[in-house]
Protein backbone atom coordinates (compact mmCIF):
# COMPACT_ATOMS: atom_id res chain seq x y z
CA UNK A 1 0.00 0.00 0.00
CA UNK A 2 1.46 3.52 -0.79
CA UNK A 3 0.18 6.55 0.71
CA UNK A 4 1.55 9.87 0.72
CA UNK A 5 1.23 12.93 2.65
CA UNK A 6 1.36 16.54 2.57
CA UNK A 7 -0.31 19.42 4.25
CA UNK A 8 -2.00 22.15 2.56
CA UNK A 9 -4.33 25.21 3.72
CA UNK A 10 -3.17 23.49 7.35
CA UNK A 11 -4.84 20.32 6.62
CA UNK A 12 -2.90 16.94 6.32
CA UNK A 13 -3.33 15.41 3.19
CA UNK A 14 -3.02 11.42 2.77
CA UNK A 15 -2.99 10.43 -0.88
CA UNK A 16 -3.70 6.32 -1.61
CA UNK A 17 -1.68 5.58 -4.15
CA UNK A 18 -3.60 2.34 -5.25
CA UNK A 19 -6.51 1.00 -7.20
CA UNK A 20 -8.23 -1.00 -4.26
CA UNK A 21 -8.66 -1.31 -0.63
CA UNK A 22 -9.50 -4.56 0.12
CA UNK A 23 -8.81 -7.51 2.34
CA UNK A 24 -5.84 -7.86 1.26
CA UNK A 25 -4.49 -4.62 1.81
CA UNK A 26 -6.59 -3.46 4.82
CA UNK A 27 -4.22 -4.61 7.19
CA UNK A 28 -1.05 -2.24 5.72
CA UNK A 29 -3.70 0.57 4.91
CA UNK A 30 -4.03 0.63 8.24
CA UNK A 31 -0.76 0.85 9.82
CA UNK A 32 0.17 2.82 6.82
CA UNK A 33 -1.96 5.67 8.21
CA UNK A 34 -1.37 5.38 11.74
CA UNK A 35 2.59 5.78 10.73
CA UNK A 36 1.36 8.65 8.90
CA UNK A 37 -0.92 10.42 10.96
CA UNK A 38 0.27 10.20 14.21
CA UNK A 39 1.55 13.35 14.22
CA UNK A 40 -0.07 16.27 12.54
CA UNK A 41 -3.39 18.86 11.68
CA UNK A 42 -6.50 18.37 13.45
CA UNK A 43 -7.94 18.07 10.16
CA UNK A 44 -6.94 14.78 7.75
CA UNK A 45 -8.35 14.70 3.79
CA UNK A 46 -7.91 10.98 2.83
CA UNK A 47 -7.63 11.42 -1.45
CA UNK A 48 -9.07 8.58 -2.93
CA UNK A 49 -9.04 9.47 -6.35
CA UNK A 50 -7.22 6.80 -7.42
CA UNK A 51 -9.23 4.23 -6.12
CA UNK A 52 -11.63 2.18 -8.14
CA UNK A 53 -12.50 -0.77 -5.73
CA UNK A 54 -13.56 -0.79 -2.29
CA UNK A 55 -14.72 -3.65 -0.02
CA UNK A 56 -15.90 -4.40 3.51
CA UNK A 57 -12.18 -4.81 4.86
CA UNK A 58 -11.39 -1.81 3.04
CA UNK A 59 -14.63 0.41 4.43
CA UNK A 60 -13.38 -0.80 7.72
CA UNK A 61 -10.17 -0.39 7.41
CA UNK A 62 -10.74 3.70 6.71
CA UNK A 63 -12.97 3.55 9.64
CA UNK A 64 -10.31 2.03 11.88
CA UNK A 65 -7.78 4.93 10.39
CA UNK A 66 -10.61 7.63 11.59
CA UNK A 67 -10.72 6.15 15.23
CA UNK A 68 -7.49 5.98 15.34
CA UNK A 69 -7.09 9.92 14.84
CA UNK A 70 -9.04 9.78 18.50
CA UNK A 71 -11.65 12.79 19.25
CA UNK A 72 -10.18 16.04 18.48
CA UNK A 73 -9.23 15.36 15.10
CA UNK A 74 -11.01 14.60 11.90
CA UNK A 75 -11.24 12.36 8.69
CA UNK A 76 -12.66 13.77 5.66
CA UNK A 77 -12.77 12.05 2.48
CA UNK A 78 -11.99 13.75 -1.33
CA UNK A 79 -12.18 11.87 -4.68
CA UNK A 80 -14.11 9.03 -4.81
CA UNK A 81 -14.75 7.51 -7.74
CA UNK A 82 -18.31 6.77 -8.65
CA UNK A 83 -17.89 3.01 -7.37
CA UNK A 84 -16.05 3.82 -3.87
CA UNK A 85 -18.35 7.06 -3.37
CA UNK A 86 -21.21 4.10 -4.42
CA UNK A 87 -20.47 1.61 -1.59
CA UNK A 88 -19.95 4.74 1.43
CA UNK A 89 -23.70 5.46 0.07
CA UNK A 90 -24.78 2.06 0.18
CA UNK A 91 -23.70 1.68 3.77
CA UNK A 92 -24.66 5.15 5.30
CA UNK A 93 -20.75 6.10 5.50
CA UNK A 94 -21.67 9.15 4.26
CA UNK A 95 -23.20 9.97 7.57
CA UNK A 96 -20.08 9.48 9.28
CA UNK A 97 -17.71 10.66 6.86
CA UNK A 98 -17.48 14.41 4.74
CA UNK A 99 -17.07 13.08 1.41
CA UNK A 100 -15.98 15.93 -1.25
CA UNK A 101 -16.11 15.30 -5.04
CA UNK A 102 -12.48 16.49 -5.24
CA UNK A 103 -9.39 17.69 -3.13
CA UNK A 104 -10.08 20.81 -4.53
CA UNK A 105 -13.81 20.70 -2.72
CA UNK A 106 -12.05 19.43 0.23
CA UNK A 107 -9.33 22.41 1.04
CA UNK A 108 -12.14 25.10 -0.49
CA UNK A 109 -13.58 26.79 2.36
CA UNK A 110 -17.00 27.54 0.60
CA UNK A 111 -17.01 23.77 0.53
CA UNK A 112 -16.19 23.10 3.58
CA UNK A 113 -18.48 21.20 6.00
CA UNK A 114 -18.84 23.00 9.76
């Protein structure tokens, strides 16, 4: 699993660099972002634009990543494709996540969600 990370408009920003999350790569998604968001904003933007294919381990495994942030900081999704943004629907993620059509949505404070 690659992610990568920057920080813009003081939000952290963790890029997946993959086509699916899915059992077989919930496990390293996970500690993937717990190595990289142990430290930093209150505010993380997962960018899932490149991923096409989500499943149950993967939904859970982005859940586990959001937990993990504990209480004072948030998890805010950018960039689903139609299928990923699809299965959050399908499952009522979208009431626990922010989901943004794009980064761009994301960092835009018009867009922002209080």
């Amino acid at each position: 699993m690659s992610l990568t990370s920057t920080v813009a408009d003081g939000a952290q920003v963790v890029t997946v660099n993959a086509q699916r999350i899915d059992a077989a790569m919930a496990i390293q998604f996970k500690e993937d972002m717990r190595t990289e968001t142990e430290t930093g904003a209150q505010r993380v933007i997962l960018d899932l634009s490149s991923v096409e294919f989500i499943d149950s381990s993967g939904l859970g495994a982005i859940v586990a990543a959001m937990k993990q942030l504990g209480k004072d900081r948030k998890l805010d999704l950018a960039g689903l494709t139609p299928m990923v943004d699809k299965v959050f629907r399908l499952t009522r993620m979208d009431t626990v996540f922010d989901l943004y059509a794009t980064l761009q949505d994301a960092l835009d404070p018009e867009h922002a969600a209080n």
